[in-house]
Structure formats: structure tokens, C-alpha cells
Protein backbone atom coordinates (compact mmCIF):
# COMPACT_ATOMS: atom_id res chain seq x y z
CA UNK A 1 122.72 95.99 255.11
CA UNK A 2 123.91 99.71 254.27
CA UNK A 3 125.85 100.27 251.31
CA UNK A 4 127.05 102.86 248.92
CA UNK A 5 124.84 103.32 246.20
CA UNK A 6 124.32 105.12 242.70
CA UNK A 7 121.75 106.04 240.53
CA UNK A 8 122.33 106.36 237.19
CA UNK A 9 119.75 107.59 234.75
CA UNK A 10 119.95 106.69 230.59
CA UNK A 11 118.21 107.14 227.64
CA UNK A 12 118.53 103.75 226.77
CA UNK A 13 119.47 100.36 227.60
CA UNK A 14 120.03 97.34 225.47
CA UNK A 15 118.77 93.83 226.69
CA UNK A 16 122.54 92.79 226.43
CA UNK A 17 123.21 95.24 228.61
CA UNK A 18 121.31 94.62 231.06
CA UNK A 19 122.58 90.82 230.94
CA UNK A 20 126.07 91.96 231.47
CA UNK A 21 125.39 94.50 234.68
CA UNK A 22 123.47 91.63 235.94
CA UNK A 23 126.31 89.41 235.71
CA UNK A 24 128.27 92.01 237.78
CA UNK A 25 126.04 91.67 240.69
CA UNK A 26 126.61 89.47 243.74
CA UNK A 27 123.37 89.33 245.67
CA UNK A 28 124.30 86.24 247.65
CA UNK A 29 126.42 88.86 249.15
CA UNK A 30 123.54 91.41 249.31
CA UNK A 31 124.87 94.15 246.47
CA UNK A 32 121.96 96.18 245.32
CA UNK A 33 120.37 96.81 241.56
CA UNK A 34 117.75 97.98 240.12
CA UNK A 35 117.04 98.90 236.87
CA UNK A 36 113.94 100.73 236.66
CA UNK A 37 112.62 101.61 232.74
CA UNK A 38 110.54 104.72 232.09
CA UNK A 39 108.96 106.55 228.98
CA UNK A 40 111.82 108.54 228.33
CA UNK A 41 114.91 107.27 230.23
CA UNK A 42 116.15 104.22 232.21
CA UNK A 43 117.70 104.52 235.83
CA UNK A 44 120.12 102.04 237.78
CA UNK A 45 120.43 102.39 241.10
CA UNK A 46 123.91 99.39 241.80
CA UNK A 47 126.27 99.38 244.20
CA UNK A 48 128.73 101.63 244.07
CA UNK A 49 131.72 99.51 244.17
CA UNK A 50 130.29 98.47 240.46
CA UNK A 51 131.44 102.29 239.06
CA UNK A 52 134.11 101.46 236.57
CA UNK A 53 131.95 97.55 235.41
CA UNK A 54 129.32 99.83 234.93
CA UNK A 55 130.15 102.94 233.47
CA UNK A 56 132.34 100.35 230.63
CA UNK A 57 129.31 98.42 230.05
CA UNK A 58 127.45 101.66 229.06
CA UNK A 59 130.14 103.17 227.39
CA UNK A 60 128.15 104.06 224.29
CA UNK A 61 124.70 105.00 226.23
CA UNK A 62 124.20 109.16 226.84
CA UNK A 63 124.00 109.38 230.62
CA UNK A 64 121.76 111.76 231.93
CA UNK A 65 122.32 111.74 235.47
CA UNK A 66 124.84 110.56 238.41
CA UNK A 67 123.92 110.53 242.54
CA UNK A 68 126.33 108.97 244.16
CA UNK A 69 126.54 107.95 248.26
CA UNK A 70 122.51 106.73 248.18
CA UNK A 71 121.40 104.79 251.28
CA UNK A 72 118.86 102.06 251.04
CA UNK A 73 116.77 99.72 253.59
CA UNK A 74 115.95 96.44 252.30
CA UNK A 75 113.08 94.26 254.15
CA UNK A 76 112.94 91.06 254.21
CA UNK A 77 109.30 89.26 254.44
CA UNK A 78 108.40 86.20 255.68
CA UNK A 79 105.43 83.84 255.01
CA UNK A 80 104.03 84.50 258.07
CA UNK A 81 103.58 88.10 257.06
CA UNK A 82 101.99 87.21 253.74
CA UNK A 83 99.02 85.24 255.87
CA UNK A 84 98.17 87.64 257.59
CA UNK A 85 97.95 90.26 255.02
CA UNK A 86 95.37 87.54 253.53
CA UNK A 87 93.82 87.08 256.93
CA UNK A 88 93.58 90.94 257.38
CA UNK A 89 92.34 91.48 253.89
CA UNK A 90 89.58 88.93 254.00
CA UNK A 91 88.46 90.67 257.28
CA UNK A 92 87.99 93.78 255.49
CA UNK A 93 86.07 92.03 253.05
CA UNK A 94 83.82 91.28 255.54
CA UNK A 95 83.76 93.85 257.61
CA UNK A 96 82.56 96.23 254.28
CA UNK A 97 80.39 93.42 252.98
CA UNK A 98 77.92 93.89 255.85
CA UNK A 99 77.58 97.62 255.45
């Protein structure tokens, strides 16, 4: 699914915060975020339909940053994938175990 996007990057976030963009969000129908926390600031990459929620929620937060118009690719993995990661990486154990 492609979407509009923003990141937006903070010097700080509270926890209730956080609770309320999360309540924003509708994943079931596949709206993006991401809040990713740093040393020294906090970035949320949402989708961009979310602009006004978001930018009340963090009305009293200094924002450092806007990008607007991001792209992003999301992959879904299966279980099937997941075995034979395990499958592949107990061959390599193997494999370098009889070097």
C-alpha cells in the first residue's frame, strides 16, 4: 500500500502522547506510524492525512523538522519465511562448524 507520509522530528515526547497519536491510527486499514526515539530527539513518521490530529496533540513539543510526501514499502512475512531463515541459519552453522 502507498501512502502519503510525514516525518516529524521532536525533542520530546510524553508517554501520553504517544497514547493519543496511537489512538489516531487505523492500521486495520493499513495507515503507517512510527515513532522512533533517539538521544537527542524523537521522529514520527504517520500518515499524512493525520497532519492537523497530530500537529494538536504536540502542540506544546518544539518541532525540529517536517518532510512531507514520504513513500514507504511495507513487507509482509509469512511463517514459511521464518523456517527457512532457521533452516538456512542452522546450515551455516554447519557448514562453518566443519572448517
Amino acid at each position: 500500500m502507498v501512502s502519503q507520509k510525514m516525518f516529524w522530528s521532536y525533542t520530546s515526547i510524553s508517554a501520553e502522547e504517544i497514547r493519543k497519536i496511537h489512538k489516531i491510527v487505523n492500521y486495520e486499514r493499513g495507515d503507517t506510524l512510527n515513532i522512533i526515539q533517539g538521544n537527542y530527539e524523537i521522529a514520527v513518521v504517520i500518515s499524512q492525512k493525520y497532519l492537523s490530529e497530530l500537529k494538536e496533540i504536540m502542540e506544546n513539543e518544539k518541532i525540529l523538522n517536517i518532510e512531507k510526501n514520504l513513500v514507504s514499502l511495507t513487507l509482509s512475512l509469512t511463517e514459511e519465511f521464518f523456517i527457512h531463515q532457521e533452516v538456512y541459519q542452522s546450515q551455516l552453522e554447519n557448514f562453518h562448524g566443519k572448517i
